[in-house]
Protein backbone atom coordinates (compact mmCIF):
# COMPACT_ATOMS: atom_id res chain seq x y z
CA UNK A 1 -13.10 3.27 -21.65
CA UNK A 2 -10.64 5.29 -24.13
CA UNK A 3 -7.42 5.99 -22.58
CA UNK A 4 -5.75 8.93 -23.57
CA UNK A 5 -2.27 8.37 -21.42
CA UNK A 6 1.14 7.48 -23.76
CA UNK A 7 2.43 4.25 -21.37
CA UNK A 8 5.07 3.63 -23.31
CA UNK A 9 6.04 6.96 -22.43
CA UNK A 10 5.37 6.64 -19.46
CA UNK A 11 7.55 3.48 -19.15
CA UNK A 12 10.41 5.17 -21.37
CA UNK A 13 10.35 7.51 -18.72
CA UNK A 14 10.25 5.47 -15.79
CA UNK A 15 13.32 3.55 -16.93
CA UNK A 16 15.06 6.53 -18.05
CA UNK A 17 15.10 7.87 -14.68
CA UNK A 18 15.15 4.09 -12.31
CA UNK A 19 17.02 1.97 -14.73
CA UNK A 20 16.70 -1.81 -14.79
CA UNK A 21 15.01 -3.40 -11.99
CA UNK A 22 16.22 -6.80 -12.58
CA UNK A 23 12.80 -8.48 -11.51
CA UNK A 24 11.49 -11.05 -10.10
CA UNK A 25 14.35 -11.32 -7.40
CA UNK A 26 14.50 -14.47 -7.10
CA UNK A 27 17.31 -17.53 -8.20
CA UNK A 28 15.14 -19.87 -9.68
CA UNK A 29 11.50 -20.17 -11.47
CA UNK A 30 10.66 -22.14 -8.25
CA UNK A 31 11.27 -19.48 -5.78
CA UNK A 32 9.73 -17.41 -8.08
CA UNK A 33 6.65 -18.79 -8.09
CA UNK A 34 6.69 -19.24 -4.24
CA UNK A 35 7.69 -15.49 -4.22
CA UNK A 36 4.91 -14.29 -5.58
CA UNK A 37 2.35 -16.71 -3.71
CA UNK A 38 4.18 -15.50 -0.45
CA UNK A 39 3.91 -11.56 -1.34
CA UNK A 40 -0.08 -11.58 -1.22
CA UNK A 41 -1.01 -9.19 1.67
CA UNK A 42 2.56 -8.00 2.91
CA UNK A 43 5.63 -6.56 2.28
CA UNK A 44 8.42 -7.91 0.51
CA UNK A 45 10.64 -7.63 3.12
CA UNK A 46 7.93 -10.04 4.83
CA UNK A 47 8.84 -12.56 1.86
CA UNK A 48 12.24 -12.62 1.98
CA UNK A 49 13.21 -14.09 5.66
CA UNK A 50 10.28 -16.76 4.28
CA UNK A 51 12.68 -16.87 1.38
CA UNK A 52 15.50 -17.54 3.20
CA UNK A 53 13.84 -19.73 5.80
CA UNK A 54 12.67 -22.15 2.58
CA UNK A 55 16.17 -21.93 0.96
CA UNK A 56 17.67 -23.79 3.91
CA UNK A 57 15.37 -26.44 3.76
CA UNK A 58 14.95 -27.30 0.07
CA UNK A 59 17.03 -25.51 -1.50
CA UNK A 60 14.28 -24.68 -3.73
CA UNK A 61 14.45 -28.47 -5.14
CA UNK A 62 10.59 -28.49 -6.78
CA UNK A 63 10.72 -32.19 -4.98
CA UNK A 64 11.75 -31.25 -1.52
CA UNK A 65 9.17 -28.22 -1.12
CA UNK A 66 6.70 -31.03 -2.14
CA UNK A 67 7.74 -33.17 0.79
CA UNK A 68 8.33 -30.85 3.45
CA UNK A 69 5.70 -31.48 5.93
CA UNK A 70 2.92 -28.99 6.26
CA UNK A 71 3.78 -28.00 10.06
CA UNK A 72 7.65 -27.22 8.72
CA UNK A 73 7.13 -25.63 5.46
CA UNK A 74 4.45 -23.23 7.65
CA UNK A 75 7.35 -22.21 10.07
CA UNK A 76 9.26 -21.45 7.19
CA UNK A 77 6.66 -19.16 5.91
CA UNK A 78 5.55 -17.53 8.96
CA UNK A 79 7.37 -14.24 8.56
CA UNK A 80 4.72 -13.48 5.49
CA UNK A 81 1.69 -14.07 7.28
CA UNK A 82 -1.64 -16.07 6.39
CA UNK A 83 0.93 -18.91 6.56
CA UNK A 84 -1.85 -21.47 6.85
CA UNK A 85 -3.49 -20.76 3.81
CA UNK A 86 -0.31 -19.84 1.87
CA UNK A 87 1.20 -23.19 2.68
CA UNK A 88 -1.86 -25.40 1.47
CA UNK A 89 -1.63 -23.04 -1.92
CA UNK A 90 2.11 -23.89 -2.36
CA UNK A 91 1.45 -27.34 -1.76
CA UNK A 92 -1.32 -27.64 -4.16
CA UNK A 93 0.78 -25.80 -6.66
CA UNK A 94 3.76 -28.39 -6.52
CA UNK A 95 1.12 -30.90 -6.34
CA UNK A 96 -0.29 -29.88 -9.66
CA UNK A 97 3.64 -29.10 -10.98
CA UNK A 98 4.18 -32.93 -10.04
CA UNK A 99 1.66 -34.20 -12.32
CA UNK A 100 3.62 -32.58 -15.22
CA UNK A 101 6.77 -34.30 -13.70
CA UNK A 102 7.98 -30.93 -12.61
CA UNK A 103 8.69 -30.24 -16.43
CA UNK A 104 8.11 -26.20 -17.25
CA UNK A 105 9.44 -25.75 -20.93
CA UNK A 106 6.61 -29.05 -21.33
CA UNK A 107 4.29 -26.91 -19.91
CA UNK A 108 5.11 -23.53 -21.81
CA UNK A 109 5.54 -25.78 -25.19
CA UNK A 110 2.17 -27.25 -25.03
CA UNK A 111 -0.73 -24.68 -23.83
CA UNK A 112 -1.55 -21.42 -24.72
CA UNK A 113 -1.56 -18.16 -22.19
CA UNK A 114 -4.80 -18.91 -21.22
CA UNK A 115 -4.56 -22.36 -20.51
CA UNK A 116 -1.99 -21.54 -18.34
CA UNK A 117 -3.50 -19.00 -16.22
CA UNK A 118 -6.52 -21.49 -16.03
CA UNK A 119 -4.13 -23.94 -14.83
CA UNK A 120 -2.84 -21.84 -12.31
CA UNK A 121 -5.98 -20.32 -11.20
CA UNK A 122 -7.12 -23.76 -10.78
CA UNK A 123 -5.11 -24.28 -7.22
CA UNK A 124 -6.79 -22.52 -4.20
CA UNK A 125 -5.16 -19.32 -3.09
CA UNK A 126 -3.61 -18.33 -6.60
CA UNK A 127 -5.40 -15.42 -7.59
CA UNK A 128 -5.65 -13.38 -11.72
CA UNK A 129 -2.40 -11.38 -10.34
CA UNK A 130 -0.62 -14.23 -9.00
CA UNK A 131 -0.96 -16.18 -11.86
CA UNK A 132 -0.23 -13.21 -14.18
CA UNK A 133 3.17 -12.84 -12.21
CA UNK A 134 3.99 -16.69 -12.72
CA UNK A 135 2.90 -16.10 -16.47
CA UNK A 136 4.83 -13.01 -17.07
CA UNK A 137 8.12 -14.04 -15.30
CA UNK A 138 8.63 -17.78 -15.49
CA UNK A 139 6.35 -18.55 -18.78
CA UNK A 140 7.90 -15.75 -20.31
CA UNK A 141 3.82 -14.97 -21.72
CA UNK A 142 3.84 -10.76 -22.52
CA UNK A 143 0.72 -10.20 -20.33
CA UNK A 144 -0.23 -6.99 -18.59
CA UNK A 145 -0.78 -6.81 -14.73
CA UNK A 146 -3.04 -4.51 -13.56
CA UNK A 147 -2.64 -4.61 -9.85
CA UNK A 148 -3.55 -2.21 -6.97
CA UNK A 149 -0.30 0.15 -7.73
CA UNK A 150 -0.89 -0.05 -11.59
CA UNK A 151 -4.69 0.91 -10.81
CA UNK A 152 -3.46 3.82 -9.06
CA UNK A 153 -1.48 4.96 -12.13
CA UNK A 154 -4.09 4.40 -14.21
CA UNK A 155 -6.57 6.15 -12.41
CA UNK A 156 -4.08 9.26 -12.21
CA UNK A 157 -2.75 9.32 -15.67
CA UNK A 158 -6.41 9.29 -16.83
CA UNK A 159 -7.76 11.37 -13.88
CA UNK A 160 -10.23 8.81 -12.69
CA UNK A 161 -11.81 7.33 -9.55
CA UNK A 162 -9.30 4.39 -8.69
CA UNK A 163 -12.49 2.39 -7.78
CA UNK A 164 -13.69 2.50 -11.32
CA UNK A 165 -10.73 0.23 -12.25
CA UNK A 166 -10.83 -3.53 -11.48
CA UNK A 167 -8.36 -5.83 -12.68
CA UNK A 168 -10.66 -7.44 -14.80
CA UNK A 169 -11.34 -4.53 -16.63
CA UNK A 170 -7.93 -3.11 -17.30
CA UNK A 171 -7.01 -6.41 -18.52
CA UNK A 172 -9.70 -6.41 -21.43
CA UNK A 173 -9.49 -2.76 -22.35
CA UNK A 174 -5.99 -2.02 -21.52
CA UNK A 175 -3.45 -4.98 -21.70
CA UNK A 176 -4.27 -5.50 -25.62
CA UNK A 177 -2.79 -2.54 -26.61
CA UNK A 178 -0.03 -2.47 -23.84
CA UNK A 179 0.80 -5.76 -25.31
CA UNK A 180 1.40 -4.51 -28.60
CA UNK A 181 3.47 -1.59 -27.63
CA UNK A 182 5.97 -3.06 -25.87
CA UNK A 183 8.57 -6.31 -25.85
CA UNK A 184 8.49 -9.13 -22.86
CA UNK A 185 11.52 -7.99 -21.25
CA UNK A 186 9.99 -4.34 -21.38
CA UNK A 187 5.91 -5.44 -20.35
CA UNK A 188 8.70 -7.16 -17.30
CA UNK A 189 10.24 -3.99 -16.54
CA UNK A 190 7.65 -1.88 -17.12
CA UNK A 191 6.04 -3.73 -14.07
CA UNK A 192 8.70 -3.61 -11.67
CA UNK A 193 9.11 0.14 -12.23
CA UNK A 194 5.31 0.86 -11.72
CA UNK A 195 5.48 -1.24 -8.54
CA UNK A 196 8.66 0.23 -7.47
CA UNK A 197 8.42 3.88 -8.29
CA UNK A 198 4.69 4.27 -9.46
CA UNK A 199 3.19 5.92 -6.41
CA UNK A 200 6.41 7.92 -5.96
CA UNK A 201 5.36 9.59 -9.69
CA UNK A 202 1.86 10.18 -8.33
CA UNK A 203 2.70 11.46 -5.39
CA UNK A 204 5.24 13.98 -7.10
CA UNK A 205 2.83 14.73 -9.71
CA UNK A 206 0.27 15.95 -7.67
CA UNK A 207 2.26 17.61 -5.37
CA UNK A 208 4.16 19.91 -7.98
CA UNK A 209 1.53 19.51 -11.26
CA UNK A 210 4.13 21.63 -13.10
CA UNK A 211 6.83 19.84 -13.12
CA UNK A 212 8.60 16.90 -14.61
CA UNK A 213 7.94 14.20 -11.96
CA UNK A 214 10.75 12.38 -13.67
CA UNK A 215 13.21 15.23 -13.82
């Protein structure tokens, strides 16, 4: 596919008019990573009581979350739903983060990107956009993340059928040159803005086609 859309315009834009987002929310790479297991299939507002449920508990210690028995670190969870499957995916992940001694800057030191979106894709439940969140905002890797509200962009900027777009695709023919364009901290914010504010530019756009939807 050729695109013809400017996104770095589109993400000068963007911030121009939202600003810094600040993302991920969250204190710690741990509760990142939890974050964005959590947020699959609801709403962050879901995520955060879950957030604030595990804080109490473990105070996001890598160890404690560990060792937090299943039934207890699922009541902690509930508020985001599919709490059964989520917890077994956030064990498996500290499981696998144990094995490295809990040690991050060994991890991001010693593999490439890809290894270590195999290595999260590896544990059940973690998903190419999960693991692309975990590699964009605790590896610090400059990836691209296509997901559902980027597709929607995508498929509006170039006026084409959303369904065309899979994640997989937009990741080989886009991310390369989004990559090249644009810094970590801005492929970060650039992100959070299209999550935040991208269907709010759609829906603008196609309700008044003749006017600045950032103005």
């Amino acid at each position: 596919m050729i695109f013809k859309a400017n996104y770095y315009e589109t993400f000068q834009e963007l911030l121009s008019k939202h600003g810094h987002q600040g993302w991920w929310p969250a204190e710690s790479d741990w509760e990142m990573m939890i974050g964005a297991v959590l947020v699959q299939n609801t709403s962050w507002t879901n995520v955060q009581k879950s957030i604030t449920n595990l804080k109490e508990i473990t105070d996001f210690n890598p160890a404690l979350i560990l060792n937090t028995p299943q039934k207890k670190l699922i009541d902690a969870i509930k508020p985001s739903g599919f709490y059964n499957a989520k917890s077994k995916t956030i064990k498996e992940l500290f499981t696998l983060l144990s094995k490295h001694k809990f040690n991050l800057i060994y991890l991001n030191k010693n593999h490439t990107t890809n290894e270590l979106r195999n290595i999260l894709l590896s544990v059940t439940g973690i998903g190419p956009e999960t693991a692309d969140d975990i590699l964009l905002y605790v590896f610090n890797r400059p990836v691209f993340i296509p997901d559902s509200y980027t597709r929607k962009l995508v498929a509006f900027l170039e006026n084409v059928e959303f369904k065309s777009l899979s994640y997989q695709s937009l990741k080989r023919d886009l991310e390369p040159s989004i990559i090249n364009q644009m810094t970590l901290s801005e492929l970060q914010e650039f992100h959070a803005l299209i999550d935040e504010y991208g269907t709010e530019f759609i829906n603008k756009s196609q309700k008044y086609p003749n006017v600045n939807p950032f103005g």
